[in-house]
PDB file of N, CA and C in Angstrom:
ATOM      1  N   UNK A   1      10.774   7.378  11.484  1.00  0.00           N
ATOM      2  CA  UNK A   1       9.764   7.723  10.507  1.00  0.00           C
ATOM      3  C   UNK A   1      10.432   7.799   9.141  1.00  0.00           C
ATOM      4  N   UNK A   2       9.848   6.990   8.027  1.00  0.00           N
ATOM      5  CA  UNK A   2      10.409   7.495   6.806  1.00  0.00           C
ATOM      6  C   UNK A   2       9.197   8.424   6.009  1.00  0.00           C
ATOM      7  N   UNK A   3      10.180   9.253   5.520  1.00  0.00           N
ATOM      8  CA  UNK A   3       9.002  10.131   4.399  1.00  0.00           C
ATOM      9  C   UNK A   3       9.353   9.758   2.955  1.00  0.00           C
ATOM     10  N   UNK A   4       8.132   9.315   2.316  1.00  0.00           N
ATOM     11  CA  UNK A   4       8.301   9.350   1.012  1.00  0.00           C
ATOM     12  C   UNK A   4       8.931  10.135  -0.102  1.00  0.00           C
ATOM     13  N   UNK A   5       8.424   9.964  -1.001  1.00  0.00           N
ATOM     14  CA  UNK A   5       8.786  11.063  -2.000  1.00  0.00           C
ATOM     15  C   UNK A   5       7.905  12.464  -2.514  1.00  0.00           C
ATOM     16  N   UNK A   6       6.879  11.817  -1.319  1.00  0.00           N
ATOM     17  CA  UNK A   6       5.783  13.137  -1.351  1.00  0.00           C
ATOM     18  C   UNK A   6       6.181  13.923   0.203  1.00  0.00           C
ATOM     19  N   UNK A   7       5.875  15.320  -0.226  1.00  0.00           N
ATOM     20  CA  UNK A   7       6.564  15.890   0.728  1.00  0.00           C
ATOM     21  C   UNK A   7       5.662  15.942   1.992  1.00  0.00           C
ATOM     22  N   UNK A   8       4.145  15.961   1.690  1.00  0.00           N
ATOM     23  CA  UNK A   8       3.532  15.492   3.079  1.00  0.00           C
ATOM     24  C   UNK A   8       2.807  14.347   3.382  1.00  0.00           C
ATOM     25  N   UNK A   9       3.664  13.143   2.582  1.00  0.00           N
ATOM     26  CA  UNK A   9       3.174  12.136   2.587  1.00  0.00           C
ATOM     27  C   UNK A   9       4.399  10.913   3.716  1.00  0.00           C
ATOM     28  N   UNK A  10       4.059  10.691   4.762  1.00  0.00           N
ATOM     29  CA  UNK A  10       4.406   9.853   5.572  1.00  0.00           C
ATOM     30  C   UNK A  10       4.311   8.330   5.840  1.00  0.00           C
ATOM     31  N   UNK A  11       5.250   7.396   6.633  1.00  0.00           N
ATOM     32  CA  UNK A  11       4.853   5.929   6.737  1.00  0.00           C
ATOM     33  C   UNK A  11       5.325   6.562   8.425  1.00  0.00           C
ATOM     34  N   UNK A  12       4.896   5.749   8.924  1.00  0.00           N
ATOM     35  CA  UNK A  12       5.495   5.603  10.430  1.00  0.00           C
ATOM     36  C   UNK A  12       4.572   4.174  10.866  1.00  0.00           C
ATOM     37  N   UNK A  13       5.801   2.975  10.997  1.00  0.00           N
ATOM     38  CA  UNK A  13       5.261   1.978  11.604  1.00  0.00           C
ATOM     39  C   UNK A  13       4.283   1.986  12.911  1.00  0.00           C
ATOM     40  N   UNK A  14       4.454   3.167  13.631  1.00  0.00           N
ATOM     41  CA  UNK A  14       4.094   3.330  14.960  1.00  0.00           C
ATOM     42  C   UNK A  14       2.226   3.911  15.068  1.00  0.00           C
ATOM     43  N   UNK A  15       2.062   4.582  13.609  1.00  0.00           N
ATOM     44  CA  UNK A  15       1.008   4.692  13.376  1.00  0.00           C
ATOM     45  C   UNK A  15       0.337   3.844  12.221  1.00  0.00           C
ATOM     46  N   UNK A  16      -0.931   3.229  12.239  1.00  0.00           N
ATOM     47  CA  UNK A  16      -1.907   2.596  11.107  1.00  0.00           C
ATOM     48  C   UNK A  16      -1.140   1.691  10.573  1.00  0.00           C
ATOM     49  N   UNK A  17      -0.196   1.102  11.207  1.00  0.00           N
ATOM     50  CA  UNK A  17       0.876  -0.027  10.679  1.00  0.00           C
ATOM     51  C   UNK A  17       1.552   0.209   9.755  1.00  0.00           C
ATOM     52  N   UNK A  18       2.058   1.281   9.668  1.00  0.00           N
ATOM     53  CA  UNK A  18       2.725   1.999   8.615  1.00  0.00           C
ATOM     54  C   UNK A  18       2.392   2.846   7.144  1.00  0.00           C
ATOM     55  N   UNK A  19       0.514   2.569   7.402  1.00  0.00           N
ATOM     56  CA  UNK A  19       0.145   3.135   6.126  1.00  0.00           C
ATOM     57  C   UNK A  19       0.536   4.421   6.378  1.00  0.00           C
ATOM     58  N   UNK A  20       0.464   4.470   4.644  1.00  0.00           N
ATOM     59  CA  UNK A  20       0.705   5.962   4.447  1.00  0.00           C
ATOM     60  C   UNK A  20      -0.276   7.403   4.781  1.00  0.00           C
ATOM     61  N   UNK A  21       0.511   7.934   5.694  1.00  0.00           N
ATOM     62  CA  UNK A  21      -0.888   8.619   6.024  1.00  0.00           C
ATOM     63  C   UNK A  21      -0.189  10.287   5.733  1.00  0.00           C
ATOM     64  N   UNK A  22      -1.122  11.659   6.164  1.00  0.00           N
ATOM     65  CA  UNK A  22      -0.443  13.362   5.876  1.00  0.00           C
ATOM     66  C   UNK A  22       0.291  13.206   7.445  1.00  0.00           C
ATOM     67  N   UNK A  23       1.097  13.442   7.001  1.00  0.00           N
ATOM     68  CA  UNK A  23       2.307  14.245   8.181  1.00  0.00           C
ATOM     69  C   UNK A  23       1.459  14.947   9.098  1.00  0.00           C
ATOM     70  N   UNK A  24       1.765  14.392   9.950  1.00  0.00           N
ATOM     71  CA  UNK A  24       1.351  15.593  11.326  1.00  0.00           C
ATOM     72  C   UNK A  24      -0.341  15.063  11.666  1.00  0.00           C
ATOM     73  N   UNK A  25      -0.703  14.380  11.075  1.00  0.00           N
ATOM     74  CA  UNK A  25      -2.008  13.445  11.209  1.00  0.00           C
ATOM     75  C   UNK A  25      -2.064  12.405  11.504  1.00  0.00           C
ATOM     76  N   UNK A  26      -3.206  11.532  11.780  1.00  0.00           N
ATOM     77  CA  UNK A  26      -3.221  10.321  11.769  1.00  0.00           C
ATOM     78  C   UNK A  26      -4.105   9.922  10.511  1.00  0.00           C
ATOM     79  N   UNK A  27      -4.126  11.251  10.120  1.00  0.00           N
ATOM     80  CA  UNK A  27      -5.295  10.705   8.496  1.00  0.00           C
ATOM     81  C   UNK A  27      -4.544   9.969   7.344  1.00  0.00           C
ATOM     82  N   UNK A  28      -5.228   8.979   6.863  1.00  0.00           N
ATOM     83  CA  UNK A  28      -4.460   8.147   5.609  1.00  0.00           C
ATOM     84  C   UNK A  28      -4.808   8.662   5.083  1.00  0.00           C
ATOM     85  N   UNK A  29      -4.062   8.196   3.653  1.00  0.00           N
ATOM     86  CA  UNK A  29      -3.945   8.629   2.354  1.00  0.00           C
ATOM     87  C   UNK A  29      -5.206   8.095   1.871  1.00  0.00           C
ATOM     88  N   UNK A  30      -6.092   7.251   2.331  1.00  0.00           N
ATOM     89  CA  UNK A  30      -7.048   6.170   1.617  1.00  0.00           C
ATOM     90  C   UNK A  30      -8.436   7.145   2.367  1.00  0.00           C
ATOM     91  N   UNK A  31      -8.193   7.841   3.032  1.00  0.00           N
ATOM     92  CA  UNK A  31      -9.424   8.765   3.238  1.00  0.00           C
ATOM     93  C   UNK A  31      -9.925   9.868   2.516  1.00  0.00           C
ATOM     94  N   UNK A  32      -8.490  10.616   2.019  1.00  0.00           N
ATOM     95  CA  UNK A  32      -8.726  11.652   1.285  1.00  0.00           C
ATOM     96  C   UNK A  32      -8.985  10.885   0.264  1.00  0.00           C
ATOM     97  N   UNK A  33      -8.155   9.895  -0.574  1.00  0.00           N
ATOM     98  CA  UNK A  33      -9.147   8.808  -1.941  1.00  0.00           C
ATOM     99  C   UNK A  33     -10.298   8.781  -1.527  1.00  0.00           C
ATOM    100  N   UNK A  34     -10.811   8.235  -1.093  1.00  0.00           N
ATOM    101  CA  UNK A  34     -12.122   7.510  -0.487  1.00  0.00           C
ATOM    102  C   UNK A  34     -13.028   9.126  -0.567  1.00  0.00           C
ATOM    103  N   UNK A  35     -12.679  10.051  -0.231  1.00  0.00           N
ATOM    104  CA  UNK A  35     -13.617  11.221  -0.026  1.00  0.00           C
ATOM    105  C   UNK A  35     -13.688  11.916  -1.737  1.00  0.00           C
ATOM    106  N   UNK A  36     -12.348  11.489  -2.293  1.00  0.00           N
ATOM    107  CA  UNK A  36     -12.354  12.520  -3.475  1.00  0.00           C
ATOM    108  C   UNK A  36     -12.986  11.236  -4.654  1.00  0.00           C
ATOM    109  N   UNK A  37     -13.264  10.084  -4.401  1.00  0.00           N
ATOM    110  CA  UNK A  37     -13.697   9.213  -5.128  1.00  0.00           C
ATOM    111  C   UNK A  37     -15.467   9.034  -5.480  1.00  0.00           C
ATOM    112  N   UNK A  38     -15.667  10.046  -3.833  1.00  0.00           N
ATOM    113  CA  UNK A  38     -17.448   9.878  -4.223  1.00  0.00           C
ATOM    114  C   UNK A  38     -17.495  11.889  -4.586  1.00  0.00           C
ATOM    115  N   UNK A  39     -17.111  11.914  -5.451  1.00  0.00           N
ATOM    116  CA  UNK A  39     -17.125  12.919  -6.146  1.00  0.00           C
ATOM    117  C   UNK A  39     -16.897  14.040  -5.530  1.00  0.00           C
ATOM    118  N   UNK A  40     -16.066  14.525  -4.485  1.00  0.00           N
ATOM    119  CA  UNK A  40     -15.754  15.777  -3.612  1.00  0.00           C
ATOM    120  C   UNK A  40     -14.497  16.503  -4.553  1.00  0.00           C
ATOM    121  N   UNK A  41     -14.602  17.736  -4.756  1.00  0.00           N
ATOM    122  CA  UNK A  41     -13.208  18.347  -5.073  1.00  0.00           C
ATOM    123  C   UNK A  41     -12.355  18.292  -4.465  1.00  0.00           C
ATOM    124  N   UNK A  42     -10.891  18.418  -5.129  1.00  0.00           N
ATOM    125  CA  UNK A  42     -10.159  18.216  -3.915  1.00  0.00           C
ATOM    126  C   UNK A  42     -10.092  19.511  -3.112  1.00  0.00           C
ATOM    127  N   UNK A  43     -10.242  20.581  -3.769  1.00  0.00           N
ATOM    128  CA  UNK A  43     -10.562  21.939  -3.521  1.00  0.00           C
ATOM    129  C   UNK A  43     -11.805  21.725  -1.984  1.00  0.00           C
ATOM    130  N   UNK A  44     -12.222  20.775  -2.706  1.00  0.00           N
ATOM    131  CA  UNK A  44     -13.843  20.856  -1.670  1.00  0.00           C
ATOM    132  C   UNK A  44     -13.215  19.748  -0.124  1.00  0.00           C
ATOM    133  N   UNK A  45     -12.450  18.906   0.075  1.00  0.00           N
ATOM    134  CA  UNK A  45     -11.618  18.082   0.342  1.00  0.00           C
ATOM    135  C   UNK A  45     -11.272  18.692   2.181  1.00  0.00           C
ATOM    136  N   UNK A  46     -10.764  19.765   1.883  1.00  0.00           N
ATOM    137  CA  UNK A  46     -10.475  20.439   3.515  1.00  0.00           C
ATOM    138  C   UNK A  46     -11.734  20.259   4.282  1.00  0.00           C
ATOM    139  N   UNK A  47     -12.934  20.818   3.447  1.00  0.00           N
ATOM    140  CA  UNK A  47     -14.552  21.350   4.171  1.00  0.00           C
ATOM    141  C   UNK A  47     -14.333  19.543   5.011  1.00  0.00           C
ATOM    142  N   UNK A  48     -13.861  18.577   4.653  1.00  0.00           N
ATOM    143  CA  UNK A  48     -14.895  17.569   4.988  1.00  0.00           C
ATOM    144  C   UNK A  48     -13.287  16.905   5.857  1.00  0.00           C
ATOM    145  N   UNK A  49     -12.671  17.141   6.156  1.00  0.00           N
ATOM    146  CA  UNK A  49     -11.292  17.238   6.517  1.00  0.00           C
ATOM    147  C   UNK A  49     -10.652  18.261   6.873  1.00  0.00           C
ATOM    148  N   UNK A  50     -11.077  19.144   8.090  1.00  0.00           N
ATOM    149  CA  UNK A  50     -10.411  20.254   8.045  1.00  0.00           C
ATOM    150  C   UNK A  50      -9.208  20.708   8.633  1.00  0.00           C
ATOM    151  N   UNK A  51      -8.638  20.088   9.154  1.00  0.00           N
ATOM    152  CA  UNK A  51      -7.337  19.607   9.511  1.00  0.00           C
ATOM    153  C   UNK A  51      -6.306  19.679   8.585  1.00  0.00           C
ATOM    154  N   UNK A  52      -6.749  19.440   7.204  1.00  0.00           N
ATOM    155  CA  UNK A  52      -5.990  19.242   6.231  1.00  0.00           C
ATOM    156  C   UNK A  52      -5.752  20.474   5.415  1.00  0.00           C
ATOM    157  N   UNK A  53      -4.123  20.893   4.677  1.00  0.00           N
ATOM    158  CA  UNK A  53      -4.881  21.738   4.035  1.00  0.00           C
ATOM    159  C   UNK A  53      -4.530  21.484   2.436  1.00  0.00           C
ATOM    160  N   UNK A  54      -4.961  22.476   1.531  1.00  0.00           N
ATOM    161  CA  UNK A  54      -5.605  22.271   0.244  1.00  0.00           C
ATOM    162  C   UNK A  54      -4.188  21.509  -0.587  1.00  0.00           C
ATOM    163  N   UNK A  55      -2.976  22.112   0.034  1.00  0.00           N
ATOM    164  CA  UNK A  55      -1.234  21.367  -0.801  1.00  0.00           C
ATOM    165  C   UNK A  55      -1.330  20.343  -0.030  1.00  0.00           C
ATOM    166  N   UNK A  56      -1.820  19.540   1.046  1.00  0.00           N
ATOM    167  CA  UNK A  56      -1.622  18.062   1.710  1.00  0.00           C
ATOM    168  C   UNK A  56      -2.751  17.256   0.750  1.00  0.00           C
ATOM    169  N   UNK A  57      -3.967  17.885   0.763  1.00  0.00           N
ATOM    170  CA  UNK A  57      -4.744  16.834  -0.149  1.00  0.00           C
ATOM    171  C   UNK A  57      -4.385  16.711  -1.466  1.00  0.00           C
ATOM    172  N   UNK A  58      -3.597  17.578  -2.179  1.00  0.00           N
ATOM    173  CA  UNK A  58      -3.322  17.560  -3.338  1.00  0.00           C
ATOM    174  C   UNK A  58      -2.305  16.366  -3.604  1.00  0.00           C
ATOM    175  N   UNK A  59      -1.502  16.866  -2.174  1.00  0.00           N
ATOM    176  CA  UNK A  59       0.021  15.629  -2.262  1.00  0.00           C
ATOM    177  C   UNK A  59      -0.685  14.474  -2.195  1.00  0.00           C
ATOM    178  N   UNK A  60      -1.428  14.117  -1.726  1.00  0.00           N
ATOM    179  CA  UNK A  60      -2.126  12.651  -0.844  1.00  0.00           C
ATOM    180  C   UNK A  60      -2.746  12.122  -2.347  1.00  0.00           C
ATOM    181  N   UNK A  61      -3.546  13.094  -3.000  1.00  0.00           N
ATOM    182  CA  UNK A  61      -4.562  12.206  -4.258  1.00  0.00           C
ATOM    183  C   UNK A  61      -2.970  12.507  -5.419  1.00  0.00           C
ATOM    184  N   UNK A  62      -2.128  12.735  -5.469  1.00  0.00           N
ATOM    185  CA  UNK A  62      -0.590  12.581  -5.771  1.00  0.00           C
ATOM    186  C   UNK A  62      -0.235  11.040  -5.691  1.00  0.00           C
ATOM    187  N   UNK A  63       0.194  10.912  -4.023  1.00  0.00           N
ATOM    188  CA  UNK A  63       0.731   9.811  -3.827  1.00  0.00           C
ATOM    189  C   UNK A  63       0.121   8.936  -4.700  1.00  0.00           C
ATOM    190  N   UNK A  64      -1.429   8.810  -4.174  1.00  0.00           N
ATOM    191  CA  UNK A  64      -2.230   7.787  -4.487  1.00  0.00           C
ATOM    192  C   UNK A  64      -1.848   7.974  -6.497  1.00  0.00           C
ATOM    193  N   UNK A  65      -2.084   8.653  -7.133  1.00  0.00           N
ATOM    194  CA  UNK A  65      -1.699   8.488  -8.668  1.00  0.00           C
ATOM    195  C   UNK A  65       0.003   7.388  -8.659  1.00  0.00           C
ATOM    196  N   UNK A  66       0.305   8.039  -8.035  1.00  0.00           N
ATOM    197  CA  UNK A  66       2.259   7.057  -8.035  1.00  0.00           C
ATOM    198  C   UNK A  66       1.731   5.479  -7.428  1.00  0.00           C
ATOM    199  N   UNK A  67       0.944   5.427  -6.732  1.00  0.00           N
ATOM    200  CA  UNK A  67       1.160   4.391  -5.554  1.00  0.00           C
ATOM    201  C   UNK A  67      -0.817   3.512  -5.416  1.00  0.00           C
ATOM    202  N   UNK A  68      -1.239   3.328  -6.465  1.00  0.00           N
ATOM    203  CA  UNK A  68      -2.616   3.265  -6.856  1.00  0.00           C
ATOM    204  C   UNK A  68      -2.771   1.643  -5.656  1.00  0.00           C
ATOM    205  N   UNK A  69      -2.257   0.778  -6.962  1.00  0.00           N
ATOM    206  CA  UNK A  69      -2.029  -0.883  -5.805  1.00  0.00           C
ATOM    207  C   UNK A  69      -2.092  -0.766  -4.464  1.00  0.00           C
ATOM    208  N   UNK A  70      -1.218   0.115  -4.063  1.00  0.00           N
ATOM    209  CA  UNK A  70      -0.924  -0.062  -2.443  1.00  0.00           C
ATOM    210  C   UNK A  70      -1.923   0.619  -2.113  1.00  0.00           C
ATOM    211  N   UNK A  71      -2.459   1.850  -2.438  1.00  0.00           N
ATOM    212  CA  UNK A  71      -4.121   2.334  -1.578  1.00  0.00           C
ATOM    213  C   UNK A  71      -4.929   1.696  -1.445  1.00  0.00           C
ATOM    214  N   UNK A  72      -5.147   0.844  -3.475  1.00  0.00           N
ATOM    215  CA  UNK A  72      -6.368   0.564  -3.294  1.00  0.00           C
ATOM    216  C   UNK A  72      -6.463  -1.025  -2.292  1.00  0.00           C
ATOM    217  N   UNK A  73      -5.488  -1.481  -2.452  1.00  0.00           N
ATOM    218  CA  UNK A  73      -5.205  -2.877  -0.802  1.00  0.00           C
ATOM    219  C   UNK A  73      -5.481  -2.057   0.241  1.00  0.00           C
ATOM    220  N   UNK A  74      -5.622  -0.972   0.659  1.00  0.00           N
ATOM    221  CA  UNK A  74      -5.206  -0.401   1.830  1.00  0.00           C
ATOM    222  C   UNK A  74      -7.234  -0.132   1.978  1.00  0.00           C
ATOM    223  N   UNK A  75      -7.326   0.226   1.031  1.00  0.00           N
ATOM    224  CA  UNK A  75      -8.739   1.228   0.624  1.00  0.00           C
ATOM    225  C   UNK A  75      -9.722  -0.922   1.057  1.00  0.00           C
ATOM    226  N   UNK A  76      -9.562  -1.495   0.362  1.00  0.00           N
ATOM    227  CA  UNK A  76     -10.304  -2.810   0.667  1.00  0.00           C
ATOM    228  C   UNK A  76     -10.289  -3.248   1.447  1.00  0.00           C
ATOM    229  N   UNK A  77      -8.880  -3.602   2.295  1.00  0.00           N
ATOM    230  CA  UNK A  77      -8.520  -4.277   3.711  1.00  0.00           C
ATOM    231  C   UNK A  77      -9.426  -3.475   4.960  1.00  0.00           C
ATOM    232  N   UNK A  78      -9.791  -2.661   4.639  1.00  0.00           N
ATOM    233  CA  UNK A  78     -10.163  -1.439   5.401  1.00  0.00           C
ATOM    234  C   UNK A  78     -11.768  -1.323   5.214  1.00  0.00           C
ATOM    235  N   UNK A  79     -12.635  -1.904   4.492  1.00  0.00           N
ATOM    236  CA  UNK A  79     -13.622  -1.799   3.905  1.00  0.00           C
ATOM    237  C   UNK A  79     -14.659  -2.762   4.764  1.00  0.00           C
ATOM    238  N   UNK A  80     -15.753  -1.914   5.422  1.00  0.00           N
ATOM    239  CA  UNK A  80     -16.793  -2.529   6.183  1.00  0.00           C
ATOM    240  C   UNK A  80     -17.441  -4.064   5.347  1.00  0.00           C
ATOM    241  N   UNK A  81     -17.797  -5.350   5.760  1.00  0.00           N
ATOM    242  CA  UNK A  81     -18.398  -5.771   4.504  1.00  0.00           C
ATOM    243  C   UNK A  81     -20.112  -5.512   5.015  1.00  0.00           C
ATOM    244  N   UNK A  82     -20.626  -5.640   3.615  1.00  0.00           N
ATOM    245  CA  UNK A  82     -22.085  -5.075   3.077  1.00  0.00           C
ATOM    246  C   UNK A  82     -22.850  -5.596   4.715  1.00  0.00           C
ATOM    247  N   UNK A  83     -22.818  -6.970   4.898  1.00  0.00           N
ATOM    248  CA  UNK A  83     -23.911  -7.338   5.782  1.00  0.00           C
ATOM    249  C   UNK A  83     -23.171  -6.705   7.059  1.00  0.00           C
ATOM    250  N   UNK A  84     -22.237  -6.496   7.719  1.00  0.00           N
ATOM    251  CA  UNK A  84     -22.212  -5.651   8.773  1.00  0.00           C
ATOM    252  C   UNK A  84     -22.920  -4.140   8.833  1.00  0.00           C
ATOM    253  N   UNK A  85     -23.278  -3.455   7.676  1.00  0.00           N
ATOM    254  CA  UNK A  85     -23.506  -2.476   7.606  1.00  0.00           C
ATOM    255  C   UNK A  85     -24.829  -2.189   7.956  1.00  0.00           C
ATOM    256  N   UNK A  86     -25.470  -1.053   8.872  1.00  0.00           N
ATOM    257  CA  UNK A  86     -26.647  -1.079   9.489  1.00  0.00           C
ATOM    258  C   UNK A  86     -27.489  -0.801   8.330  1.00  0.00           C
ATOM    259  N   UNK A  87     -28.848  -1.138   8.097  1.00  0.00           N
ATOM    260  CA  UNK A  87     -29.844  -0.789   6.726  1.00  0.00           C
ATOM    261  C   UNK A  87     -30.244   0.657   7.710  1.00  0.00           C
ATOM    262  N   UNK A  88     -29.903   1.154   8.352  1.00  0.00           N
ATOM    263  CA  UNK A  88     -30.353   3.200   8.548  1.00  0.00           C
ATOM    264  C   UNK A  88     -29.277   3.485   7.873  1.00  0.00           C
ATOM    265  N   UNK A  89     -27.595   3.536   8.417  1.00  0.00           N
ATOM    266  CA  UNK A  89     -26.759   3.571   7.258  1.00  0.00           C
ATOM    267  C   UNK A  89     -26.827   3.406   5.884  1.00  0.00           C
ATOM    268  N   UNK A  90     -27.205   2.389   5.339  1.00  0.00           N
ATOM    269  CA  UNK A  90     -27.506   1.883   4.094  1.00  0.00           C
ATOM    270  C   UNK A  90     -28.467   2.848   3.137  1.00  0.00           C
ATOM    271  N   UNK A  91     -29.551   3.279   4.298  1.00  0.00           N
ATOM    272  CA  UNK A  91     -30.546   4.276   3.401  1.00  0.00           C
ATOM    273  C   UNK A  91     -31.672   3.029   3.044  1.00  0.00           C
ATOM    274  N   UNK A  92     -31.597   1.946   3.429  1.00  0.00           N
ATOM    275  CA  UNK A  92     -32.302   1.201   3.194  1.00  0.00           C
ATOM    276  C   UNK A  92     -34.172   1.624   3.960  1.00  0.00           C
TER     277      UNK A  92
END
């Protein structure tokens, strides 16, 4: 396992192909983005993740400031496209 330069920020090839995910999780770094991007605090961040706590999400929307490129590839590669998505999902 290597650890970054964030202290609960992890790679382990063995998990998510090495994305970067919180230590001791299998949660990426591109979830807590993804949650704090549709407007959640990060404060608010645990409620919807509770596994996590309030110094891991902080480190994670951290990483992501150092390491933007590599999420946001991580955040797209990862991204349902539109017509797979059910219209009840959709709100349609």
């Amino acid at each position: 396992m290597q650890v970054a330069q964030h202290r609960y920020i992890v790679s382990d090839p063995e998990i998510l192909g090495g994305e970067p995910i919180v230590e001791g999780t299998r949660t990426p770094v591109r979830a807590v983005v993804e949650i704090w991007r549709q407007g959640v605090s990060p404060e608010a961040i645990p409620g919807h993740l509770p596994h996590l706590t309030l110094a891991q999400v902080f480190d994670a929307l951290s990483y992501y400031s150092d390491h933007q490129a590599e999420i946001n590839d991580y955040i797209e590669s990862n991204r349902i496209p539109e017509d797979l998505v059910d219209p009840l999902v959709k709100g349609s």
